[in-house]
Protein backbone atom coordinates (compact mmCIF):
# COMPACT_ATOMS: atom_id res chain seq x y z
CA UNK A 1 -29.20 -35.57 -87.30
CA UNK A 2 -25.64 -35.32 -86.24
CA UNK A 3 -24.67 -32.65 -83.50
CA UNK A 4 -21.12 -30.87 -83.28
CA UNK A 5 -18.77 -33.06 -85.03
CA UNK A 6 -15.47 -32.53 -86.24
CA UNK A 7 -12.78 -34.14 -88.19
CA UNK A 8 -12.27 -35.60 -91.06
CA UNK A 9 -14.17 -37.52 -93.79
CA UNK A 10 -11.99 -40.94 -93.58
CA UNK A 11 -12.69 -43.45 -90.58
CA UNK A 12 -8.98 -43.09 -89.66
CA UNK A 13 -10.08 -40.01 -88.75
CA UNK A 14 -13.17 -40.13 -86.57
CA UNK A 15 -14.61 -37.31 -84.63
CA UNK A 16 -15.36 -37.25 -80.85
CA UNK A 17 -18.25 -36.00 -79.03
CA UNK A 18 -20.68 -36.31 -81.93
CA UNK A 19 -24.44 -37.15 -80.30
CA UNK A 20 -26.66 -38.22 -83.07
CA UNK A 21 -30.42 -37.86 -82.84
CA UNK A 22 -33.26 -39.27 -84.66
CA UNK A 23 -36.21 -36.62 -85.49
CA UNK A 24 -39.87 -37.57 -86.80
CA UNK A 25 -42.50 -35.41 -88.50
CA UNK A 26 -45.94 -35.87 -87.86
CA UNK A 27 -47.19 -34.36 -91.04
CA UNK A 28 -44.45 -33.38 -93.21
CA UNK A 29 -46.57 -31.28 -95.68
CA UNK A 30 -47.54 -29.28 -92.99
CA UNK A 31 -43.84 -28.60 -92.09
CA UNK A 32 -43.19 -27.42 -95.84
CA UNK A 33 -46.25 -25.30 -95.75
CA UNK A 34 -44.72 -23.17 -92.56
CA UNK A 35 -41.42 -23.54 -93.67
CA UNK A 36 -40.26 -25.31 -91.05
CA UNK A 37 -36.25 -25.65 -91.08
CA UNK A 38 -33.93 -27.96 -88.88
CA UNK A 39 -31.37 -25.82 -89.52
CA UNK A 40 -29.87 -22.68 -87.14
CA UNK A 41 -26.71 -20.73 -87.68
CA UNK A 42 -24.51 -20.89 -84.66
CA UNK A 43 -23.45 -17.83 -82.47
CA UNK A 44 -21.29 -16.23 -83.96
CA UNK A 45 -20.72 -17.34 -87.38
CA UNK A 46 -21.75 -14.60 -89.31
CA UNK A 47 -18.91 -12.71 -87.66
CA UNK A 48 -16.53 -15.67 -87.97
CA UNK A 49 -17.18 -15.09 -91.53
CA UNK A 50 -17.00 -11.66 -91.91
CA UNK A 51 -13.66 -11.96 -90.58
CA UNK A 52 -12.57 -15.11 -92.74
CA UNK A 53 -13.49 -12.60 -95.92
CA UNK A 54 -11.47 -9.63 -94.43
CA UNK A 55 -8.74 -11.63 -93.22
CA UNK A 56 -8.50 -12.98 -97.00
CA UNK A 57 -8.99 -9.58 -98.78
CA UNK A 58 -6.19 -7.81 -96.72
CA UNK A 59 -3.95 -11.30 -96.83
CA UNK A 60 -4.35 -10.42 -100.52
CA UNK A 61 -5.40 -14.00 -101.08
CA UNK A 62 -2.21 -15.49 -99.69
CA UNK A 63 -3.46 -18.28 -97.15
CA UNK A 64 -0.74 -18.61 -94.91
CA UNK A 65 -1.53 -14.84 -93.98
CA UNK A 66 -4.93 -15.13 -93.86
CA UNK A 67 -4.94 -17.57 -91.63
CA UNK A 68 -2.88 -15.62 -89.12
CA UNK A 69 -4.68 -12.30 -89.17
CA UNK A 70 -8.20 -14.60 -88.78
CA UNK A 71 -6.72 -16.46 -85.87
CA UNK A 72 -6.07 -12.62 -84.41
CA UNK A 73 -9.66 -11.97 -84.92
CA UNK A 74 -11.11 -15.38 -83.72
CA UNK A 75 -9.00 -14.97 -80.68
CA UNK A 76 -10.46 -11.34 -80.18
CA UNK A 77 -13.50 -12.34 -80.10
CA UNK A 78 -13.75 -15.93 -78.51
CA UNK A 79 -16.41 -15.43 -75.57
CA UNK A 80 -18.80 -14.25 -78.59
CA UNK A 81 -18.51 -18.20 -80.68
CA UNK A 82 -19.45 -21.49 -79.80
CA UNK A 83 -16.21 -23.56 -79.58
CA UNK A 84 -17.79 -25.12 -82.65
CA UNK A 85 -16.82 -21.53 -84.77
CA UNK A 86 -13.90 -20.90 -83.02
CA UNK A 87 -12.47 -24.02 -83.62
CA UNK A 88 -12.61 -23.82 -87.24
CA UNK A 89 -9.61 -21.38 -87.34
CA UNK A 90 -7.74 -22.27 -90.97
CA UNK A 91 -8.43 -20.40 -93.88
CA UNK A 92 -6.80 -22.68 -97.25
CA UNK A 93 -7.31 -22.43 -100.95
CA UNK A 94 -10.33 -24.44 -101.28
CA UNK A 95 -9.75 -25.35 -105.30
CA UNK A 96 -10.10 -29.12 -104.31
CA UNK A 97 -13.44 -30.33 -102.07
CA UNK A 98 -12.47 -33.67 -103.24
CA UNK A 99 -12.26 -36.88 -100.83
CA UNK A 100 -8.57 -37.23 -100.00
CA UNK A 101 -9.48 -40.99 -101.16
CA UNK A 102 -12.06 -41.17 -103.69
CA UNK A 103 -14.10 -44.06 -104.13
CA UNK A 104 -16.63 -44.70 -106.57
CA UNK A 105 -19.35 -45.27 -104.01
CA UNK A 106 -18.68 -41.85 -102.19
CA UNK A 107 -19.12 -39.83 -104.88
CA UNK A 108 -22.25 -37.28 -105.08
């Protein structure tokens, strides 16, 4: 597992204070059967996103002016996130989840 990274997906481009942790299961059936999850949404985010989707309705879809009417919001309510929300502050059209440089052996 990987905790709190950021950056981006290029090794020019590492990420600082990433801590990375190795997890074992005793009996991995038993973790299906309670539906066990490593997974946990982190203060805040719902909001964060909430305010992303408003921010890009009343933008009317235009992302310059998205992104400064969610940076209002973000700002507004900062002691409610985890710096790991609030730093994500940039709302783009996201036509293209490409790599910026493709290879054939990072491909999914």
């Amino acid at each position: 597992m990987i905790w709190q990274g950021s950056g981006q997906n290029a090794a020019r481009y590492t990420a600082g204070g990433v801590d990375y942790m190795l997890a074992y299961a005793k009996d991995e059936e038993r973790l299906r059967e309670l539906d066990i999850r490593w997974r946990e949404p982190k203060p805040g985010i719902e909001k964060s996103f909430a305010a992303a989707g408003e921010a890009w309705e009343s933008a009317n879809v235009d992302p310059v002016a998205a992104t400064r009417i969610y940076r209002r919001a973000l700002r507004a309510m900062r002691d409610e996130l985890e710096p790991a929300v609030f730093r994500y502050d940039h709302i783009d059209e996201a036509d293209n989840m490409g790599s910026p440089k493709p290879r054939p052996n990072l491909i999914f």
